[in-house]
Protein backbone atom coordinates (compact mmCIF):
# COMPACT_ATOMS: atom_id res chain seq x y z
CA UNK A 1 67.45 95.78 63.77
CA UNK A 2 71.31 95.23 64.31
CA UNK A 3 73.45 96.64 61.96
CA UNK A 4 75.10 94.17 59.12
CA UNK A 5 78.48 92.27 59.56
CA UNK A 6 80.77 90.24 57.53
CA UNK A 7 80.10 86.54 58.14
CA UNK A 8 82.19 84.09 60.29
CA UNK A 9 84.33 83.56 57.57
CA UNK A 10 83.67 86.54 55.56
CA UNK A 11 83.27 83.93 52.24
CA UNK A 12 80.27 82.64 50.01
CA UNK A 13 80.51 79.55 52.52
CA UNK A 14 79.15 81.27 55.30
CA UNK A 15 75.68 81.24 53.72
CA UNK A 16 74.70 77.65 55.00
CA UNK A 17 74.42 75.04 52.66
CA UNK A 18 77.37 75.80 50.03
CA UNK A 19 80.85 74.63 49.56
CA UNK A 20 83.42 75.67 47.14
CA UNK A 21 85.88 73.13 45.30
CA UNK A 22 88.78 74.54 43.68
CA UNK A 23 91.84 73.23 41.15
CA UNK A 24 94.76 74.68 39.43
CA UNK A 25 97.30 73.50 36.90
CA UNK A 26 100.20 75.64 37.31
CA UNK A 27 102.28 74.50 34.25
CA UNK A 28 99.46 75.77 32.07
CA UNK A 29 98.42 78.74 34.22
CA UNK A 30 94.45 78.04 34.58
CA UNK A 31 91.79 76.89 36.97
CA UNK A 32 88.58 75.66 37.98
CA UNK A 33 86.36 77.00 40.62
CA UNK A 34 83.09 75.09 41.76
CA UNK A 35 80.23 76.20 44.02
CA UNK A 36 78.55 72.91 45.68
CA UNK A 37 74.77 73.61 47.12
CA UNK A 38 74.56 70.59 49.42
CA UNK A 39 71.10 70.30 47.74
CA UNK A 40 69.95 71.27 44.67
CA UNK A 41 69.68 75.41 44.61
CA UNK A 42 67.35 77.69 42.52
CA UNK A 43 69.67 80.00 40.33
CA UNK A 44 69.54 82.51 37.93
CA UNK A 45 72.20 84.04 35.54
CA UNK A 46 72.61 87.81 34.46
CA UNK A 47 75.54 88.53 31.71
CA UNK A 48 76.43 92.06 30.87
CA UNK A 49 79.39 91.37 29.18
CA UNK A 50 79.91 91.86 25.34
CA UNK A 51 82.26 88.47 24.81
CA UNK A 52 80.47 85.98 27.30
CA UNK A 53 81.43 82.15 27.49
CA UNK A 54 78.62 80.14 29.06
CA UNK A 55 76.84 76.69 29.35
CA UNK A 56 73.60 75.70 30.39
CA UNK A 57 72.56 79.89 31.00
CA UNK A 58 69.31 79.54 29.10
CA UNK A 59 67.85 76.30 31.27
CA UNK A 60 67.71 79.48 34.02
CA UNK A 61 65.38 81.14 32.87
CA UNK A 62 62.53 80.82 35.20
CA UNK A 63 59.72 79.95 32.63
CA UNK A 64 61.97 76.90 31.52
CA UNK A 65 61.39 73.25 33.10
CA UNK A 66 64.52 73.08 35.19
CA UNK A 67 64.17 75.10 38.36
CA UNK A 68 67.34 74.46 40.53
CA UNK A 69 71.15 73.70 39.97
CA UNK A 70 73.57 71.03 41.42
CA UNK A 71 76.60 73.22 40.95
CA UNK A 72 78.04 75.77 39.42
CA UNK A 73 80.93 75.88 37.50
CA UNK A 74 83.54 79.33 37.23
CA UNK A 75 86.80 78.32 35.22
CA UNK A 76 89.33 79.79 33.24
CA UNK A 77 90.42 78.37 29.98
CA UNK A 78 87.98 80.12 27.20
CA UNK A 79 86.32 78.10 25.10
CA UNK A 80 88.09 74.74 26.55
CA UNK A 81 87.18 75.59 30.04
CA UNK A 82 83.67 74.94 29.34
CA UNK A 83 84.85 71.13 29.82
CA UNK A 84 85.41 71.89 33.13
CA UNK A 85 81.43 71.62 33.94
CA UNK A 86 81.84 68.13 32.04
CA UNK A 87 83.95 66.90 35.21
CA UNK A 88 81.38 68.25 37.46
CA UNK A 89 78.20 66.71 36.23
CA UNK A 90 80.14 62.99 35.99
CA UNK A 91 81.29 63.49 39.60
CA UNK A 92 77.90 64.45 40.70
CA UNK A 93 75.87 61.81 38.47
CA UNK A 94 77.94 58.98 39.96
CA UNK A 95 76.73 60.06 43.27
CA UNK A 96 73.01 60.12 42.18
CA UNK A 97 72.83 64.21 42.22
CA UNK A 98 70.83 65.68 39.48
CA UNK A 99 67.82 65.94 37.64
CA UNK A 100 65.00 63.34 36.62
CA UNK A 101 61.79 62.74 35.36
CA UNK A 102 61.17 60.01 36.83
CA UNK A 103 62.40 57.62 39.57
CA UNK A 104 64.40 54.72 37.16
CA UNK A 105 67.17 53.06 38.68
CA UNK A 106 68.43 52.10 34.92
CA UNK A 107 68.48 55.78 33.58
CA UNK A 108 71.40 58.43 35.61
CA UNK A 109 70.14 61.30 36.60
CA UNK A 110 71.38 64.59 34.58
CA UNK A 111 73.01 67.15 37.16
CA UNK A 112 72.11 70.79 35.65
CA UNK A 113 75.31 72.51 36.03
CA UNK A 114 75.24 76.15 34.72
CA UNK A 115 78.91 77.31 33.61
CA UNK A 116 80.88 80.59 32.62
CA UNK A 117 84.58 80.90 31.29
CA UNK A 118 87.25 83.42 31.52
CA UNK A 119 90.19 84.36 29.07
CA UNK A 120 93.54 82.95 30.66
CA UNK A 121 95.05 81.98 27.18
CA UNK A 122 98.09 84.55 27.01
CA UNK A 123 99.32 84.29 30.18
CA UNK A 124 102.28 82.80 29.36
CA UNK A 125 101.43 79.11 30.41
CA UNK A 126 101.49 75.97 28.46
CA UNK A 127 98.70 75.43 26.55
CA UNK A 128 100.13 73.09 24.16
CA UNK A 129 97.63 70.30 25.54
CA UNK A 130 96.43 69.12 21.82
CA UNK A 131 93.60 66.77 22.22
CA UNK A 132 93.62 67.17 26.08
CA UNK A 133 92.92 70.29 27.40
CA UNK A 134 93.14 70.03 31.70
CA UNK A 135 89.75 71.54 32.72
CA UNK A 136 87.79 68.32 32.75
CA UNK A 137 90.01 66.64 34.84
CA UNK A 138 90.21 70.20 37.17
CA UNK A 139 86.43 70.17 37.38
CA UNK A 140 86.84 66.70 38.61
CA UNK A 141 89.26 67.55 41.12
CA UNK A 142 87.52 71.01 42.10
CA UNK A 143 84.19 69.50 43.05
CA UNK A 144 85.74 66.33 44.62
CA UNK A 145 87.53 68.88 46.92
CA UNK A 146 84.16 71.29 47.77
CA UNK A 147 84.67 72.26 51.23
CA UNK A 148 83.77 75.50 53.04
CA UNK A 149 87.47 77.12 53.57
CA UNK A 150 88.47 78.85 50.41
CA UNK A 151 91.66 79.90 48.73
CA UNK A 152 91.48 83.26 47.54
CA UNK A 153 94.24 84.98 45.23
CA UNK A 154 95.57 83.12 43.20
CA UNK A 155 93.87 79.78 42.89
CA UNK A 156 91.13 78.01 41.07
CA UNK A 157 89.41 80.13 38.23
CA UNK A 158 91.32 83.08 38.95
CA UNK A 159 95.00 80.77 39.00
CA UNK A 160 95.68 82.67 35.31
CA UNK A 161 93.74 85.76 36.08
CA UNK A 162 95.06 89.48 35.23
CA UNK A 163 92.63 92.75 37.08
CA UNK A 164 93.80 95.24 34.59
CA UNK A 165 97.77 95.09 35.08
CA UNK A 166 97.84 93.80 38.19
CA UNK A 167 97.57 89.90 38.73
CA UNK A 168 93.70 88.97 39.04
CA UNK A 169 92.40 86.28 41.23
CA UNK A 170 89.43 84.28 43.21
CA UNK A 171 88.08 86.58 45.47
CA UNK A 172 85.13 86.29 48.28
CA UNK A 173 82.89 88.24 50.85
CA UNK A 174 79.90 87.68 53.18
CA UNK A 175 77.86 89.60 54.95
CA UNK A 176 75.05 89.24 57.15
CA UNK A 177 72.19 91.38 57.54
CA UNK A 178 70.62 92.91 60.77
CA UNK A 179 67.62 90.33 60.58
CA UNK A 180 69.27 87.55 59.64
CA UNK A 181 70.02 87.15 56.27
CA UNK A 182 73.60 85.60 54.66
CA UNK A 183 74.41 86.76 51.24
CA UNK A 184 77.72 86.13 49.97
CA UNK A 185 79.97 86.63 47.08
CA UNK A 186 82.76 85.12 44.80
CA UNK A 187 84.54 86.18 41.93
CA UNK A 188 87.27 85.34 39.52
CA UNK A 189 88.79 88.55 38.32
CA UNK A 190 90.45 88.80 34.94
CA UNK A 191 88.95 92.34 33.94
CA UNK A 192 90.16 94.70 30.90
CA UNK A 193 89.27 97.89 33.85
CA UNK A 194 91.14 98.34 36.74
CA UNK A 195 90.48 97.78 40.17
CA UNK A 196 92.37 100.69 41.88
CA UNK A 197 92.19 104.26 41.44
CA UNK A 198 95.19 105.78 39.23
CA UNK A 199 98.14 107.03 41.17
CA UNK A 200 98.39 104.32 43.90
CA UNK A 201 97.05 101.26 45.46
CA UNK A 202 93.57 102.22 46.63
CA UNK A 203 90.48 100.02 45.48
CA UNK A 204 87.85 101.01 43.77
CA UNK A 205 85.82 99.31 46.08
CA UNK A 206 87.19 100.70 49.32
CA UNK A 207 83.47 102.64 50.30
CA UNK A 208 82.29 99.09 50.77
CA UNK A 209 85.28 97.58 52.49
CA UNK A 210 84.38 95.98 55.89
CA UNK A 211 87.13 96.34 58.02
CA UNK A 212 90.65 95.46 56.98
CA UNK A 213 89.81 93.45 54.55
CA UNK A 214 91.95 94.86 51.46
CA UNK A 215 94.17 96.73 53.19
CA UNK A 216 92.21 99.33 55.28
CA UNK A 217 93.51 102.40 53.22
CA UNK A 218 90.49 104.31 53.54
CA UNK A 219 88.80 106.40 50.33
CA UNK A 220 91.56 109.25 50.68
CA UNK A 221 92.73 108.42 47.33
CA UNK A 222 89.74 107.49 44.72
CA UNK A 223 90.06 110.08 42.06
CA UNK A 224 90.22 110.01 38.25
CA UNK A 225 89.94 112.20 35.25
CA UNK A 226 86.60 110.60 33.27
CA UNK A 227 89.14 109.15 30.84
CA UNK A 228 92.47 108.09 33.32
CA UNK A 229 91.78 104.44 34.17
CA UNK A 230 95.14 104.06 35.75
CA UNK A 231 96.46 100.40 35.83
CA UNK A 232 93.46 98.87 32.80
CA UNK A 233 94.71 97.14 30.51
CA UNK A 234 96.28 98.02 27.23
CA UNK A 235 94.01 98.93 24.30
CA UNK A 236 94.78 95.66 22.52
CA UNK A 237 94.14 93.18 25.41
CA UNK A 238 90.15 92.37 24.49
CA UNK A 239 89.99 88.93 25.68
CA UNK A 240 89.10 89.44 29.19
CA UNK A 241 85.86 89.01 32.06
CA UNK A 242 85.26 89.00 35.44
CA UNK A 243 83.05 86.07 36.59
CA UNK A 244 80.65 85.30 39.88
CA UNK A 245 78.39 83.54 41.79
CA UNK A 246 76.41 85.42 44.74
CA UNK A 247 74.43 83.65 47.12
CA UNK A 248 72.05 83.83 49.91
CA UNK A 249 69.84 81.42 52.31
CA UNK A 250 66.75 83.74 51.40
CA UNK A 251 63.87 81.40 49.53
CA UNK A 252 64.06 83.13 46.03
CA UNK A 253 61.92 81.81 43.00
CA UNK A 254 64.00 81.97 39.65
CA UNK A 255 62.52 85.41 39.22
CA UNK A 256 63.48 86.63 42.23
CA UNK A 257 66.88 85.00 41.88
CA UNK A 258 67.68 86.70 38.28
CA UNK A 259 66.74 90.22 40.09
CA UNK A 260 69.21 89.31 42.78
CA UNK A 261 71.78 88.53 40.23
CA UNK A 262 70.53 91.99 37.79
CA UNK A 263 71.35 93.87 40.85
CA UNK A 264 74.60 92.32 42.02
CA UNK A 265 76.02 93.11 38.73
CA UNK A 266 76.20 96.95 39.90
CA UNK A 267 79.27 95.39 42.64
CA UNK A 268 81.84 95.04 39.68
CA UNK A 269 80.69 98.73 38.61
CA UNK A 270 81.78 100.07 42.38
CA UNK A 271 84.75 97.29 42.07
CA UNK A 272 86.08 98.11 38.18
CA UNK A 273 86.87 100.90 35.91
CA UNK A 274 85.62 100.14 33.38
CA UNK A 275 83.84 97.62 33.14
CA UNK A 276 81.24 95.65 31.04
CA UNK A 277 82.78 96.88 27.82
CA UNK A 278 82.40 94.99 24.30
CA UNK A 279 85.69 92.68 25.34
CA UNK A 280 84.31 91.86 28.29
CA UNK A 281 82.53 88.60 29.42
CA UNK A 282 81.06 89.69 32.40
CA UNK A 283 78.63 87.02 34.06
CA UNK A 284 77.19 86.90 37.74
CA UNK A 285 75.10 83.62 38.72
CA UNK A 286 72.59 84.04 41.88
CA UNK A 287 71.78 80.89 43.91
CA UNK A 288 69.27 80.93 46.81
CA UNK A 289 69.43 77.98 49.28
CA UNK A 290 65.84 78.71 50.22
CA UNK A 291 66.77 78.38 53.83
CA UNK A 292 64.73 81.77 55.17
CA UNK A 293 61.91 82.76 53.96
CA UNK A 294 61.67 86.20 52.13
CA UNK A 295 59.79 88.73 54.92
CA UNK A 296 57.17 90.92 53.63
CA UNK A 297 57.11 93.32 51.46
CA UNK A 298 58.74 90.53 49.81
CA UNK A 299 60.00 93.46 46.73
CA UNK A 300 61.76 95.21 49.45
CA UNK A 301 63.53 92.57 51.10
CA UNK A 302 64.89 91.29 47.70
CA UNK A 303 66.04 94.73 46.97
CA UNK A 304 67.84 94.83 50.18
CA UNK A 305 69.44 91.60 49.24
CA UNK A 306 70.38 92.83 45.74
CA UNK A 307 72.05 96.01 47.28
CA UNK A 308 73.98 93.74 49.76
CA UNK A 309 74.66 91.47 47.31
CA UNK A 310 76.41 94.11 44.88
CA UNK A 311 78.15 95.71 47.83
CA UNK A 312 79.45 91.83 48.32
CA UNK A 313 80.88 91.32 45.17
CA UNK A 314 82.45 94.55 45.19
CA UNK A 315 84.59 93.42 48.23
CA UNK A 316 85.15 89.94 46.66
CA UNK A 317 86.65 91.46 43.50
CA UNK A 318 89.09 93.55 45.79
CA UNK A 319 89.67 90.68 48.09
CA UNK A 320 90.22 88.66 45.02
CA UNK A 321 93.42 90.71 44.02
CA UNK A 322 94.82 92.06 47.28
CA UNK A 323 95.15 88.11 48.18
CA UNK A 324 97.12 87.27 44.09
CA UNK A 325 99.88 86.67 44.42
CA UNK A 326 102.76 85.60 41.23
CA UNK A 327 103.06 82.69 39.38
CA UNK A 328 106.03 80.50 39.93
CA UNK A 329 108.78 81.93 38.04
CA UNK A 330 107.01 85.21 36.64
CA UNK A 331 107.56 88.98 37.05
CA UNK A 332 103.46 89.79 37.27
CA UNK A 333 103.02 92.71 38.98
CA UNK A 334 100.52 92.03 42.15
CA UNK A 335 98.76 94.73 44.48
CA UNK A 336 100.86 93.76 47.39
CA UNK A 337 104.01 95.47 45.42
CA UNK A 338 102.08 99.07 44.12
CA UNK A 339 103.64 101.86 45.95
CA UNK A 340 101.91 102.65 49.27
């Protein structure tokens, strides 16, 4: 077997079949990101988080009707970035995507687009949007625009995104296993924990980095006392979470899928310090294009994809904030300015 690689692009999009939309409205310091199966994708949800924001979470479960998604939806905004998935499923419905019963050219079909939301509401930005919050109109734009280059920093769901102190972002990773397989990652990063050891600049998530990727620095410097979390948050900042999506072109069944996603979860645990806690929202969706099948012993093989997978997101959450840079017009500290 050959040993693993980062994909082509070394994003979710190198797992064939997927594209990723994204929008931003920089006046009120939020975003939208959107993950596009070309065709409809089983998918599975796993939240860990004590403060989660979701939609459509409990249609995954895999004794429920609907087996597969037409998108899924990542945005910031709390509560009012639910809308976002709103934008989505009129954008896909008036191109025929979705879910029916039955074949009626009088009834639209009803796209099943599973959502989660991050806290981006005291950033600083304008959110003085009364009746008319942006994120319908971003989810619009975001899926209208899925492609397979993404943005990573600051952009889409992680535009008004804090990682601790530092400024949080949209962050993704591939890789691509000795036989074949393409699991991938992406994550919008606005945890309470942070994701660098205290002292200096090194990520958390440096054991898993695949080249250069976030900055090459090498493990030298992870070390903490059990209670120094270095650059976290303060103790009063509870509104936070650290959302994803991973991916692969393995044929999952929803079962399968919600293992993949249980076991990716363990990425933001190598990634963030600490992490899952009651003021967290932590979510991480799992979508299988169903492109390869799963080898035999099929339990093994997903387990290697669930390792992979959390070592993926690990590297998205430090890609995610190495890329951030500041707002317009702000003083946010960002990794690129820690000393070295």
């Amino acid at each position: 077997m050959q040993p693993s690689r980062a994909g082509a692009r070394n994003l979710i999009t190198d797992v064939p079949g997927l594209r990723v939309g994204q929008a931003h409205d920089a006046r009120a310091r939020t975003g939208v990101t959107v993950i596009v199966p070309d065709d409809r994708a089983v998918c599975a949800v796993d939240v860990r988080g004590g403060g989660p924001g979701t939609r459509e979470t409990d249609a995954l479960a895999p004794e429920n009707l609907v087996d597969a998604v037409d998108a899924v939806v990542l945005s910031g905004g709390s509560v009012y970035g639910l809308a976002a998935a709103d934008g989505v499923v009129a954008w896909l419905g008036a191109r025929g995507r979705g879910y029916a019963l039955a074949a009626a050219t009088d009834v639209p079909p009803s796209p099943v687009v599973p959502a989660a939301i991050l806290f981006d509401m005291a950033n600083g930005g304008d959110k003085a949007w009364g009746e008319a919050p942006p994120h319908r109109e971003l989810g619009r734009q975001a899926v209208a625009a899925a492609a397979h280059d993404v943005l990573l920093g600051t952009a889409g769901a992680g535009y008004g995104a804090m990682a601790g102190g530092l400024k949080g972002g949209v962050g993704s990773a591939s890789v691509v296993s000795g036989d074949g397989y393409t699991v991938g990652a992406l994550a919008a990063v606005n945890c309470f924990g942070s994701v660098v050891a205290p002292g200096g600049r090194t990520f958390w998530a440096t054991p898993y980095e695949i080249g250069d990727e976030f900055g090459g620095l090498g493990p030298a410097g992870l070390r903490a006392d059990p209670e120094d979390w270095g650059l976290a948050k303060a103790a009063g900042a509870l509104r936070n979470t650290t959302i994803a999506c991973v991916a692969t072109d393995a044929a999952l069944t929803p079962a399968q899928a919600k293992r993949l996603a249980v076991m990716a979860q363990d990425g933001f645990a190598r990634a963030i310090r600490p992490v899952h806690a009651p003021f967290d929202g932590d979510v991480v969706f799992a979508l299988s294009t169903g492109a390869r099948p799963l080898v035999e012993p099929a339990n093994f093989t997903l387990g290697r994809l669930g390792s992979l997978a959390a070592d993926c997101l690990a590297r998205a959450v430090a890609r995610g904030v190495h890329a951030a840079g500041p707002w317009p017009g702000s003083n946010v500290v960002c990794w690129s300015e820690l000393p070295s």
